[in-house]
ModelCIF file with pLDDT and N, C-alpha, C, O atoms, coordinates in Angstrom:
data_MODEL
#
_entry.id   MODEL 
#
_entity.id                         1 
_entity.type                       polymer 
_entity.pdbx_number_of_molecules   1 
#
_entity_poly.entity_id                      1 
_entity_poly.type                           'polypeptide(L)' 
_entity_poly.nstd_linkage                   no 
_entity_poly.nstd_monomer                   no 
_entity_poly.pdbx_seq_one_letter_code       
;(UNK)(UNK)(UNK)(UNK)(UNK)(UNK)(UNK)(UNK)(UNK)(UNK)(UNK)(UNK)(UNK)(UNK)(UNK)(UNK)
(UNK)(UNK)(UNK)(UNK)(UNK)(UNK)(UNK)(UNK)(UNK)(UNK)(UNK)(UNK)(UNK)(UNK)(UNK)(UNK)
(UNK)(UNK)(UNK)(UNK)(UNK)(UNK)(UNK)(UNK)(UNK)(UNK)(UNK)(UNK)
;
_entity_poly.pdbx_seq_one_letter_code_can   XXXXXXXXXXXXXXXXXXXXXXXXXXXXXXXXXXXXXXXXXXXX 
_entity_poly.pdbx_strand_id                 A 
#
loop_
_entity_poly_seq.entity_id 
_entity_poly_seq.num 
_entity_poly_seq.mon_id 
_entity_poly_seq.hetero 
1 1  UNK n 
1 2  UNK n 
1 3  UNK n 
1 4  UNK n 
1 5  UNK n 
1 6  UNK n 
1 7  UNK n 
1 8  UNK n 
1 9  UNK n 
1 10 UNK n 
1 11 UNK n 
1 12 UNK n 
1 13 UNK n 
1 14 UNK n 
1 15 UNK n 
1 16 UNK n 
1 17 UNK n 
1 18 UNK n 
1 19 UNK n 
1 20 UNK n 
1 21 UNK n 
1 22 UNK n 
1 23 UNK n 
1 24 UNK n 
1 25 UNK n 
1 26 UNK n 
1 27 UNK n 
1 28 UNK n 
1 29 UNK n 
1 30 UNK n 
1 31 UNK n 
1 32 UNK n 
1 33 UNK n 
1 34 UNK n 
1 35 UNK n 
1 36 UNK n 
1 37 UNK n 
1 38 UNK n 
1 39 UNK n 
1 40 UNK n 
1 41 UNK n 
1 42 UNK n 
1 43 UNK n 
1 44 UNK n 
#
_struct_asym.id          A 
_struct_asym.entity_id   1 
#
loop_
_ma_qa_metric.id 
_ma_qa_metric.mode 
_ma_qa_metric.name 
_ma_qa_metric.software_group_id 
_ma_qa_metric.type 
1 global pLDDT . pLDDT 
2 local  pLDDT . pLDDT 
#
_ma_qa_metric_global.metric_id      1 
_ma_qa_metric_global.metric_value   92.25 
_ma_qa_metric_global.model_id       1 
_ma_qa_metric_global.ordinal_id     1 
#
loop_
_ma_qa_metric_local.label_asym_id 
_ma_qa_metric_local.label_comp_id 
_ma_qa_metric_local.label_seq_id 
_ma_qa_metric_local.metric_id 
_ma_qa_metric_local.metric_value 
_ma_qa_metric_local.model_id 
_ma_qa_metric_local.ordinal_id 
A UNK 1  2 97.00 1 1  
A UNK 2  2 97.00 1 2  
A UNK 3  2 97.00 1 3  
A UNK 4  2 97.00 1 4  
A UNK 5  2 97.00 1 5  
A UNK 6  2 97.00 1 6  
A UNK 7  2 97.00 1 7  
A UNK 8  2 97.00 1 8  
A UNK 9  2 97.00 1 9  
A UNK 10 2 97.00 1 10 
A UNK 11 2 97.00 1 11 
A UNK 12 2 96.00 1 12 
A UNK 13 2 95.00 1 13 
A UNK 14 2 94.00 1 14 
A UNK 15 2 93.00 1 15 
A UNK 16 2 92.00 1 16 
A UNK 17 2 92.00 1 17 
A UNK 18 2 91.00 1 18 
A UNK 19 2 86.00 1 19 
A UNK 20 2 88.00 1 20 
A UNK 21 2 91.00 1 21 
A UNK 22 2 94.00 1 22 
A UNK 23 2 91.00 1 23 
A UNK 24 2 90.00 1 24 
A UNK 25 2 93.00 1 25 
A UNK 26 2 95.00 1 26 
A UNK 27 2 91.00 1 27 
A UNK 28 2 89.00 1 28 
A UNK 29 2 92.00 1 29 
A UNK 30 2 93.00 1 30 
A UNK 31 2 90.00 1 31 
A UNK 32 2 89.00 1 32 
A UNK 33 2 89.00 1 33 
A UNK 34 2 90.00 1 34 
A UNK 35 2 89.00 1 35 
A UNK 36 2 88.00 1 36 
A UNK 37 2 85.00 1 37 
A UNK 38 2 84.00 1 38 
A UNK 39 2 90.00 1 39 
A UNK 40 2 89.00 1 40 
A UNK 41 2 91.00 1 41 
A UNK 42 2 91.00 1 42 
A UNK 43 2 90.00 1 43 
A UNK 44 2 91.00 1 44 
#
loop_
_atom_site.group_PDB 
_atom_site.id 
_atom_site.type_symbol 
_atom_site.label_atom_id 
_atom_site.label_alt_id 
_atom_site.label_comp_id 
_atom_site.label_asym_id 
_atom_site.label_entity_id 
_atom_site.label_seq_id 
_atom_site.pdbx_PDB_ins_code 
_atom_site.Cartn_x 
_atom_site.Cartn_y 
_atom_site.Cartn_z 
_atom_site.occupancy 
_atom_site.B_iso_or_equiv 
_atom_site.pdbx_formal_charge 
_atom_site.auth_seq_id 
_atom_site.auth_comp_id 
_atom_site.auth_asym_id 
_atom_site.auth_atom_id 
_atom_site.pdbx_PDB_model_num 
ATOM 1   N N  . UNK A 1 1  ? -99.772  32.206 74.508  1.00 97.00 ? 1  UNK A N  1 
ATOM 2   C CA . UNK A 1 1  ? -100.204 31.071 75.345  1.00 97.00 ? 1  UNK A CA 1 
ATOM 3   C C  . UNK A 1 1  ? -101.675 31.172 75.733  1.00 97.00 ? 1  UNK A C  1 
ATOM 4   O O  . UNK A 1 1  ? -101.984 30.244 76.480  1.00 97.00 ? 1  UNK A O  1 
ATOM 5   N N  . UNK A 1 2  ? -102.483 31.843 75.515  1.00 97.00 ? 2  UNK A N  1 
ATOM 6   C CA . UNK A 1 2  ? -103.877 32.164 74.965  1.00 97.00 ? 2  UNK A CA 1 
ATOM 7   C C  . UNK A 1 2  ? -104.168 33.003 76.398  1.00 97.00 ? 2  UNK A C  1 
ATOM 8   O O  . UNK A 1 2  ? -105.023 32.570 77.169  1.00 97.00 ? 2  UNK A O  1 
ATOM 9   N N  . UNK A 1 3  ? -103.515 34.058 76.669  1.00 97.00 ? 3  UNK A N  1 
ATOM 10  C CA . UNK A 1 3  ? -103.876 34.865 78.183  1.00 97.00 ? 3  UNK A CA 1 
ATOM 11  C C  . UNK A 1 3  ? -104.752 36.041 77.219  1.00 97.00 ? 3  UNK A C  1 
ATOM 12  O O  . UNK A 1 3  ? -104.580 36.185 76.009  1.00 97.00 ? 3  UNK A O  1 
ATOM 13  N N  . UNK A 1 4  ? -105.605 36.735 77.961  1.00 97.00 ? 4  UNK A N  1 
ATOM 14  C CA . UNK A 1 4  ? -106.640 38.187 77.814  1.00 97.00 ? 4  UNK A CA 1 
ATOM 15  C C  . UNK A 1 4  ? -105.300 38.760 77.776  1.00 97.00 ? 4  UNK A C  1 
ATOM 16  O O  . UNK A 1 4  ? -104.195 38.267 78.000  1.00 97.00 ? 4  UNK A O  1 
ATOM 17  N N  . UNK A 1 5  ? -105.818 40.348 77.315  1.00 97.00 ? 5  UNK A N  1 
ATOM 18  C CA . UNK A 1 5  ? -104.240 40.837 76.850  1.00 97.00 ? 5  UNK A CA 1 
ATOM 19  C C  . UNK A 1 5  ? -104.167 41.613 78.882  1.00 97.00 ? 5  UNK A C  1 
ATOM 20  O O  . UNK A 1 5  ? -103.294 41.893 79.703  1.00 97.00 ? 5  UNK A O  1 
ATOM 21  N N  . UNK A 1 6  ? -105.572 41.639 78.799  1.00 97.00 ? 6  UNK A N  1 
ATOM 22  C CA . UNK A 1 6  ? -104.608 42.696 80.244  1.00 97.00 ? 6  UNK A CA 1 
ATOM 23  C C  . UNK A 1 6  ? -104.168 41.915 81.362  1.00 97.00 ? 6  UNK A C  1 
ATOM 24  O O  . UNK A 1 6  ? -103.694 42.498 82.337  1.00 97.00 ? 6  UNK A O  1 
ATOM 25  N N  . UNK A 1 7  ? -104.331 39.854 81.322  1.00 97.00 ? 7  UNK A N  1 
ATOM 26  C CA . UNK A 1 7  ? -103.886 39.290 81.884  1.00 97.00 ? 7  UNK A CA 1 
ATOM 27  C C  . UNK A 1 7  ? -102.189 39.237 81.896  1.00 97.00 ? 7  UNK A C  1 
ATOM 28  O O  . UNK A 1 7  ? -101.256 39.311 82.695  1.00 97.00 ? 7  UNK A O  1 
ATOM 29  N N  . UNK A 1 8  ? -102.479 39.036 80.283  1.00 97.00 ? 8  UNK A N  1 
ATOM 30  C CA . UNK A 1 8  ? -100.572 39.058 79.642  1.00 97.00 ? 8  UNK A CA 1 
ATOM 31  C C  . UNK A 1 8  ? -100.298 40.240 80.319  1.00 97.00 ? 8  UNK A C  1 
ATOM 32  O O  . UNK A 1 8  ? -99.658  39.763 81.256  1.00 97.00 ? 8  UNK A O  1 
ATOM 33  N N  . UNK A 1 9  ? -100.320 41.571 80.546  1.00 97.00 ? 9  UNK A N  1 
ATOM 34  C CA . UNK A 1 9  ? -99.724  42.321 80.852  1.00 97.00 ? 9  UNK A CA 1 
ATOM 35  C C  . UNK A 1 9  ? -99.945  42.550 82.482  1.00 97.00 ? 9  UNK A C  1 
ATOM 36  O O  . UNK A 1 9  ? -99.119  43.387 82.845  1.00 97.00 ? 9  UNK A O  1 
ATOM 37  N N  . UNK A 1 10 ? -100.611 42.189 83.383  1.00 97.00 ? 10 UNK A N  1 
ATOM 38  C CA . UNK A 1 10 ? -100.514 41.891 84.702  1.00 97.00 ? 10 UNK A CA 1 
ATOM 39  C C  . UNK A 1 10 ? -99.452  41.236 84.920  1.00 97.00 ? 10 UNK A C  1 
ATOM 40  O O  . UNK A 1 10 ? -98.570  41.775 85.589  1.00 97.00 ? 10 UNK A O  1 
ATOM 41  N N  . UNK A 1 11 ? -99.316  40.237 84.537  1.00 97.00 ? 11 UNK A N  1 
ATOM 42  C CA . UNK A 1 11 ? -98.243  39.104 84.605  1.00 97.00 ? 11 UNK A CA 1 
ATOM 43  C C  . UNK A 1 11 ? -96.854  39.257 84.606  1.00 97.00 ? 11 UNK A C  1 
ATOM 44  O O  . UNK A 1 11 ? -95.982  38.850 85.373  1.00 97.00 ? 11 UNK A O  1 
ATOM 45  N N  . UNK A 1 12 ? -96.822  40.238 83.120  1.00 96.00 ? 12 UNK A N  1 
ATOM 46  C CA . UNK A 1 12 ? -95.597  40.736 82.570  1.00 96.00 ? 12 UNK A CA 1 
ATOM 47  C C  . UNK A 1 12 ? -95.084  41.715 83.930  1.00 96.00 ? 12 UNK A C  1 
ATOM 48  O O  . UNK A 1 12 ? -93.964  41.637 84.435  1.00 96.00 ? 12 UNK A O  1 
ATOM 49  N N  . UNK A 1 13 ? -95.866  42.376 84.251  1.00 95.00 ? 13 UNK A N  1 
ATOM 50  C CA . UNK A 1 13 ? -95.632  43.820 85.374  1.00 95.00 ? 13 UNK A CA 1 
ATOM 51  C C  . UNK A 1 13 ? -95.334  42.528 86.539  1.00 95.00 ? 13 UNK A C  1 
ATOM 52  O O  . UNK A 1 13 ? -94.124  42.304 86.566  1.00 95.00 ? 13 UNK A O  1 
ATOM 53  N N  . UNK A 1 14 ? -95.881  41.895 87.215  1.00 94.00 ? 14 UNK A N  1 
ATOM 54  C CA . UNK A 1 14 ? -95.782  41.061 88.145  1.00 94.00 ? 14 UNK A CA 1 
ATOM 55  C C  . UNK A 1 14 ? -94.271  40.317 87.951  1.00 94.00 ? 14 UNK A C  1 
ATOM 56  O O  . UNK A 1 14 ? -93.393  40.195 88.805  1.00 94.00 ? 14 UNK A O  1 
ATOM 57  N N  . UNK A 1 15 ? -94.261  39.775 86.280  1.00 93.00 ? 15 UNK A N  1 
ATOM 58  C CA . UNK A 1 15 ? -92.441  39.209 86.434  1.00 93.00 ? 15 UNK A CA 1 
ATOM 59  C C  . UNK A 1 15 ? -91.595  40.091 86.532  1.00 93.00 ? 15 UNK A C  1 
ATOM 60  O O  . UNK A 1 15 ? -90.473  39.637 86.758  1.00 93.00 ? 15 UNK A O  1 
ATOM 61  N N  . UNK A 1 16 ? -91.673  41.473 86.438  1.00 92.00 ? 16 UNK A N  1 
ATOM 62  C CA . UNK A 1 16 ? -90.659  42.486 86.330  1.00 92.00 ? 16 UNK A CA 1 
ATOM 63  C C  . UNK A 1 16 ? -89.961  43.024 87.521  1.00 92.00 ? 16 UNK A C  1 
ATOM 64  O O  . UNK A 1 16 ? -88.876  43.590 87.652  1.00 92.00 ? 16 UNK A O  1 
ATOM 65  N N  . UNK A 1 17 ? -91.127  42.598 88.559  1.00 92.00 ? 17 UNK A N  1 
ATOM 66  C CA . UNK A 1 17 ? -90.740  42.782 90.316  1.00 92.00 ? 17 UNK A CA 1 
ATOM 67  C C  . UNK A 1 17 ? -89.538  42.639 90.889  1.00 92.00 ? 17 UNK A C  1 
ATOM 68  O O  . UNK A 1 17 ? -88.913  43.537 91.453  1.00 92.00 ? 17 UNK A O  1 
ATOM 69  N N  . UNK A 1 18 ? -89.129  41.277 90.724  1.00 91.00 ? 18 UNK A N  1 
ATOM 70  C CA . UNK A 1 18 ? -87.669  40.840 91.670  1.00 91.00 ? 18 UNK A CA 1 
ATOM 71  C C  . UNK A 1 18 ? -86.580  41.810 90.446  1.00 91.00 ? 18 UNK A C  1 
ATOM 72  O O  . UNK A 1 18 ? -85.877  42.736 90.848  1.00 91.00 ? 18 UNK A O  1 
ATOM 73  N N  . UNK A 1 19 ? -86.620  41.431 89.117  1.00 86.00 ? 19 UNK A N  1 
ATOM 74  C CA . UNK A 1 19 ? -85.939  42.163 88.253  1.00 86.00 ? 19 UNK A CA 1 
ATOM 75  C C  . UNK A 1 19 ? -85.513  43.345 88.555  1.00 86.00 ? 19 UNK A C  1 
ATOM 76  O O  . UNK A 1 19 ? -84.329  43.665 88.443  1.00 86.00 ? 19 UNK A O  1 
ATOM 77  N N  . UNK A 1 20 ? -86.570  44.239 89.032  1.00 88.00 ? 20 UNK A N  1 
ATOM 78  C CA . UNK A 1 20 ? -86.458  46.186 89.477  1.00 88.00 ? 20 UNK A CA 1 
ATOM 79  C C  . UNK A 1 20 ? -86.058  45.740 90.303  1.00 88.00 ? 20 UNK A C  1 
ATOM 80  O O  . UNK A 1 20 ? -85.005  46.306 90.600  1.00 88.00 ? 20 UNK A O  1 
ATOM 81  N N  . UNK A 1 21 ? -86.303  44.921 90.973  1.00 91.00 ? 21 UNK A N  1 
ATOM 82  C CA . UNK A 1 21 ? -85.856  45.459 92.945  1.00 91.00 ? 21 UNK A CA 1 
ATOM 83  C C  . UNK A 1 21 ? -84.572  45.267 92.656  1.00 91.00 ? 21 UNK A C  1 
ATOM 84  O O  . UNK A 1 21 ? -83.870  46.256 92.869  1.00 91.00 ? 21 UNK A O  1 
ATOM 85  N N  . UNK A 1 22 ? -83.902  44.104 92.145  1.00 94.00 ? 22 UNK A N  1 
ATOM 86  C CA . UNK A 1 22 ? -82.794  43.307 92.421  1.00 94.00 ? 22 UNK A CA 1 
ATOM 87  C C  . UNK A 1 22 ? -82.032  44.353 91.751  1.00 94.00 ? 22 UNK A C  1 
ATOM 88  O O  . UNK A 1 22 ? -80.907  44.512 92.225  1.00 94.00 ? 22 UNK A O  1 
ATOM 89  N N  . UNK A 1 23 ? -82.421  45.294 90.536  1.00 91.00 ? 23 UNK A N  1 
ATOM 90  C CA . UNK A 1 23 ? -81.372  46.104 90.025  1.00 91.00 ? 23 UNK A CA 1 
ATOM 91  C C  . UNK A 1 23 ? -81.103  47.519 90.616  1.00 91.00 ? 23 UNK A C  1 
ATOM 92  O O  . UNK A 1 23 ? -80.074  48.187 90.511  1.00 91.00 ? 23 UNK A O  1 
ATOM 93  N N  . UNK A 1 24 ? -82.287  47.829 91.274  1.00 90.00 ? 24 UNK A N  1 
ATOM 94  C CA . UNK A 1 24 ? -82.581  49.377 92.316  1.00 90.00 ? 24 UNK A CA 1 
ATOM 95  C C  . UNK A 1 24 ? -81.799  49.091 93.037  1.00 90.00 ? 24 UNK A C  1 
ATOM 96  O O  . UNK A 1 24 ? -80.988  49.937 93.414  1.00 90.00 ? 24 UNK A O  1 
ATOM 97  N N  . UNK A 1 25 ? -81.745  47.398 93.629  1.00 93.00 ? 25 UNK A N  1 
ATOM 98  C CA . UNK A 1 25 ? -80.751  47.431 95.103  1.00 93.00 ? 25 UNK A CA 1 
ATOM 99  C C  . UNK A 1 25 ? -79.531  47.306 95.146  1.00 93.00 ? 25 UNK A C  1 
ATOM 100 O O  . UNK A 1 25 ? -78.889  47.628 96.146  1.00 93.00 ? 25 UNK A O  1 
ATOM 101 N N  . UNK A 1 26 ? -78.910  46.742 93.910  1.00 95.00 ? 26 UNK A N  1 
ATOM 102 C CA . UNK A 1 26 ? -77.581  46.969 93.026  1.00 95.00 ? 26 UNK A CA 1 
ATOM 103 C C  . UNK A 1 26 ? -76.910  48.403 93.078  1.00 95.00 ? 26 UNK A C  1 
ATOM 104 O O  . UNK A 1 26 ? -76.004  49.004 93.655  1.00 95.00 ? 26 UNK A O  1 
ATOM 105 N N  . UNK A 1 27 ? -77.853  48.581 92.171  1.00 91.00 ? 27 UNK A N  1 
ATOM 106 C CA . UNK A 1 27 ? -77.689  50.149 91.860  1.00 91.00 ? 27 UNK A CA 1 
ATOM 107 C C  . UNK A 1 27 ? -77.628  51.128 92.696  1.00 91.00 ? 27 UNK A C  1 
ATOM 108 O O  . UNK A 1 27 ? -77.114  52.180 92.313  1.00 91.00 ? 27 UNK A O  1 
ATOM 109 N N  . UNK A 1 28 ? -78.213  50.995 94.236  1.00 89.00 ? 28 UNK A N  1 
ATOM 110 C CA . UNK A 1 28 ? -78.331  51.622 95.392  1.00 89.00 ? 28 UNK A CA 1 
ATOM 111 C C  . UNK A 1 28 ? -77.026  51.547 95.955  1.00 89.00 ? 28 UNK A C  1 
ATOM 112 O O  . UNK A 1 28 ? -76.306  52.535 96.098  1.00 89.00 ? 28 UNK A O  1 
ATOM 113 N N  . UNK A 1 29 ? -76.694  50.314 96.296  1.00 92.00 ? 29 UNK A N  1 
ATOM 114 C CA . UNK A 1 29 ? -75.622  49.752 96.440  1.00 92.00 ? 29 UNK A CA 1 
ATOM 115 C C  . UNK A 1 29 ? -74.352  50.157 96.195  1.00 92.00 ? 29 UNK A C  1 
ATOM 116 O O  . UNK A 1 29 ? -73.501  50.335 97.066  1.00 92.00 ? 29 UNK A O  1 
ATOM 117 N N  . UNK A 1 30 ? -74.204  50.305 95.036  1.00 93.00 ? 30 UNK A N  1 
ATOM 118 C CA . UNK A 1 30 ? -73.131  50.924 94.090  1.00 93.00 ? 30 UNK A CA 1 
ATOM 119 C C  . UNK A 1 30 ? -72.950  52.474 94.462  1.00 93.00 ? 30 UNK A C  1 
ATOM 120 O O  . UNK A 1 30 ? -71.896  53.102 94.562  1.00 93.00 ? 30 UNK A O  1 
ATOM 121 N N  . UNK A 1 31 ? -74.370  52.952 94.651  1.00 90.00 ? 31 UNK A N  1 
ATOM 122 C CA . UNK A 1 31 ? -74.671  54.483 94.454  1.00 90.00 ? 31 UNK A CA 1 
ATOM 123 C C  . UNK A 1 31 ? -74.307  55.089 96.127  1.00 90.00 ? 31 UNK A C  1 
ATOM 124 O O  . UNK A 1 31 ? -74.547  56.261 96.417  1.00 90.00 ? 31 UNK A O  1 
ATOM 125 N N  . UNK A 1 32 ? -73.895  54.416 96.817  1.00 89.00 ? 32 UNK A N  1 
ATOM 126 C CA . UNK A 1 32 ? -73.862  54.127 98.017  1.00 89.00 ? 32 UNK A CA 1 
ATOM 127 C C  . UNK A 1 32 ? -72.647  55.455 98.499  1.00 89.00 ? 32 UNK A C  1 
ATOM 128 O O  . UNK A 1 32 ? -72.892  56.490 99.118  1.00 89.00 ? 32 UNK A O  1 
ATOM 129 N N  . UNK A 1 33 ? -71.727  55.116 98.124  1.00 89.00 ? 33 UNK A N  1 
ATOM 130 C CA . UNK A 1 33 ? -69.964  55.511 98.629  1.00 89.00 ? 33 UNK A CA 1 
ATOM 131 C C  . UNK A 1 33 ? -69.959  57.444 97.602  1.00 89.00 ? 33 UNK A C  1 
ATOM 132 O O  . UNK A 1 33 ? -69.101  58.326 97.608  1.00 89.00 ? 33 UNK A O  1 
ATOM 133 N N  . UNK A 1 34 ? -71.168  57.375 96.969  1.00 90.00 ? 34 UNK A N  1 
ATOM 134 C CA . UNK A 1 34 ? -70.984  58.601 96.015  1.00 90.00 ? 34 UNK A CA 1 
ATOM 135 C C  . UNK A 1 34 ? -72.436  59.312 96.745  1.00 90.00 ? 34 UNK A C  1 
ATOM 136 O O  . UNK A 1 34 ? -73.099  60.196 96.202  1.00 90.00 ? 34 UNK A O  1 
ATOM 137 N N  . UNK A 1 35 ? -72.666  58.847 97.765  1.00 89.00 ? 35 UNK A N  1 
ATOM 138 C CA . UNK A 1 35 ? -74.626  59.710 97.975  1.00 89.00 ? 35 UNK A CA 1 
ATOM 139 C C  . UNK A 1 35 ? -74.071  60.483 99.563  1.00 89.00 ? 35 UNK A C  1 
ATOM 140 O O  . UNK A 1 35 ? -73.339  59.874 100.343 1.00 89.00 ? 35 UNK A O  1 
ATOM 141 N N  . UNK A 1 36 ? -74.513  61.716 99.789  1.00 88.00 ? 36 UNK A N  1 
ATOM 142 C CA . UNK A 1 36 ? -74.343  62.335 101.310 1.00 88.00 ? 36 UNK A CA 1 
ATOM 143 C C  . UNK A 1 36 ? -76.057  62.346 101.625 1.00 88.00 ? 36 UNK A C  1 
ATOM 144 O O  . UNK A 1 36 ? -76.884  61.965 100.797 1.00 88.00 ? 36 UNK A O  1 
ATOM 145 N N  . UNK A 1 37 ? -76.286  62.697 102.555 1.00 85.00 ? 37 UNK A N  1 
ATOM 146 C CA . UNK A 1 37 ? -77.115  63.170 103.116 1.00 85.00 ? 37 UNK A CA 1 
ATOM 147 C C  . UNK A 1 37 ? -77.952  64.009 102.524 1.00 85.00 ? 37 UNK A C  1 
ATOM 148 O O  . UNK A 1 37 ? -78.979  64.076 103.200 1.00 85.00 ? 37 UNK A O  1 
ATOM 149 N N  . UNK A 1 38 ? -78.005  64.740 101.497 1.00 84.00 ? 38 UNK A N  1 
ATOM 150 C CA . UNK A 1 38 ? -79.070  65.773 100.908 1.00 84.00 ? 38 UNK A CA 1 
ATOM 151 C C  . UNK A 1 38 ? -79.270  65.105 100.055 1.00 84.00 ? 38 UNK A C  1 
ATOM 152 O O  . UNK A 1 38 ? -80.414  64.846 99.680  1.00 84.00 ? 38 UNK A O  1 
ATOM 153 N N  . UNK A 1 39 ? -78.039  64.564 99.422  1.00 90.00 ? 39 UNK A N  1 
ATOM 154 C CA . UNK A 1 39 ? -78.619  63.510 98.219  1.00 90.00 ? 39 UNK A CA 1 
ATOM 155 C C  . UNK A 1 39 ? -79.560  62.296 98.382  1.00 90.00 ? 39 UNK A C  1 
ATOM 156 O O  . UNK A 1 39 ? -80.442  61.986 97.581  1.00 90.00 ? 39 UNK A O  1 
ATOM 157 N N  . UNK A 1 40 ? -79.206  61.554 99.698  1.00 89.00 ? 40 UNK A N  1 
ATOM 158 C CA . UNK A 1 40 ? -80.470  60.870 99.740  1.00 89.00 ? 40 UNK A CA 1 
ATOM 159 C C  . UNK A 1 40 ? -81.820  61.093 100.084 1.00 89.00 ? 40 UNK A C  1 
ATOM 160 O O  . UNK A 1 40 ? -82.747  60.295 99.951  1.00 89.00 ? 40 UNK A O  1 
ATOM 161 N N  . UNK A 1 41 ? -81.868  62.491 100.637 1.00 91.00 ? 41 UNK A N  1 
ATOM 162 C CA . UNK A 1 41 ? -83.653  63.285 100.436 1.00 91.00 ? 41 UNK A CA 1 
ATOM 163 C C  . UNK A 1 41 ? -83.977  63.194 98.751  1.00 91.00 ? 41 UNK A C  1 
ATOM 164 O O  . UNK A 1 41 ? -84.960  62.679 98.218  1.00 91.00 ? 41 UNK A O  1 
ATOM 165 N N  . UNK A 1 42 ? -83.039  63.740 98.226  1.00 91.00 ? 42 UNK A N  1 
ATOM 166 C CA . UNK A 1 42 ? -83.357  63.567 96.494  1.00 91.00 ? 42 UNK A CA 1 
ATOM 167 C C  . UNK A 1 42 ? -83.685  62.037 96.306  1.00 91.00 ? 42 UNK A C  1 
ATOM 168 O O  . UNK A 1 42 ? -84.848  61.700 96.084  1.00 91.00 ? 42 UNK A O  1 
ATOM 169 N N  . UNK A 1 43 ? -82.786  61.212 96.383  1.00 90.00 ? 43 UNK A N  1 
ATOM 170 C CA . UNK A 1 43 ? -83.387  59.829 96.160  1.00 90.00 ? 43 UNK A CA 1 
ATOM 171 C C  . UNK A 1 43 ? -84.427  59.188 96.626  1.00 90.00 ? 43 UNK A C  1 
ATOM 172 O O  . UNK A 1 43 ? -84.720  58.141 96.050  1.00 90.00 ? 43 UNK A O  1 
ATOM 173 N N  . UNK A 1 44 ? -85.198  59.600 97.695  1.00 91.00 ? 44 UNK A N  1 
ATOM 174 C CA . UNK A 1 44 ? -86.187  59.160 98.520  1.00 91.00 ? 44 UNK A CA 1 
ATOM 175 C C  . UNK A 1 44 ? -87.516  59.376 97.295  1.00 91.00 ? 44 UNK A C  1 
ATOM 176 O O  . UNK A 1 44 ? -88.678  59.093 97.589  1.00 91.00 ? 44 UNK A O  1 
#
């Protein structure tokens, strides 16, 4: 669509945002009922 390449790839990193979050917070989520207390110092 005629972007500079390090525009295309700003962009690309910028659409990927809600994507990670929305799957980290899923995944957190999930990871939830299986994590104690030492384990979430590791996850931090």
């Amino acid at each position: 669509v005629g972007l500079k390449r390090e525009a295309a790839a700003r962009f690309s990193f910028l659409l990927s945002v809600p994507a990670v979050l929305a799957s980290g917070a899923l995944q957190l989520y999930e990871a939830l009922k299986f994590i104690d207390q030492s384990m979430a110092v590791n996850i931090i």
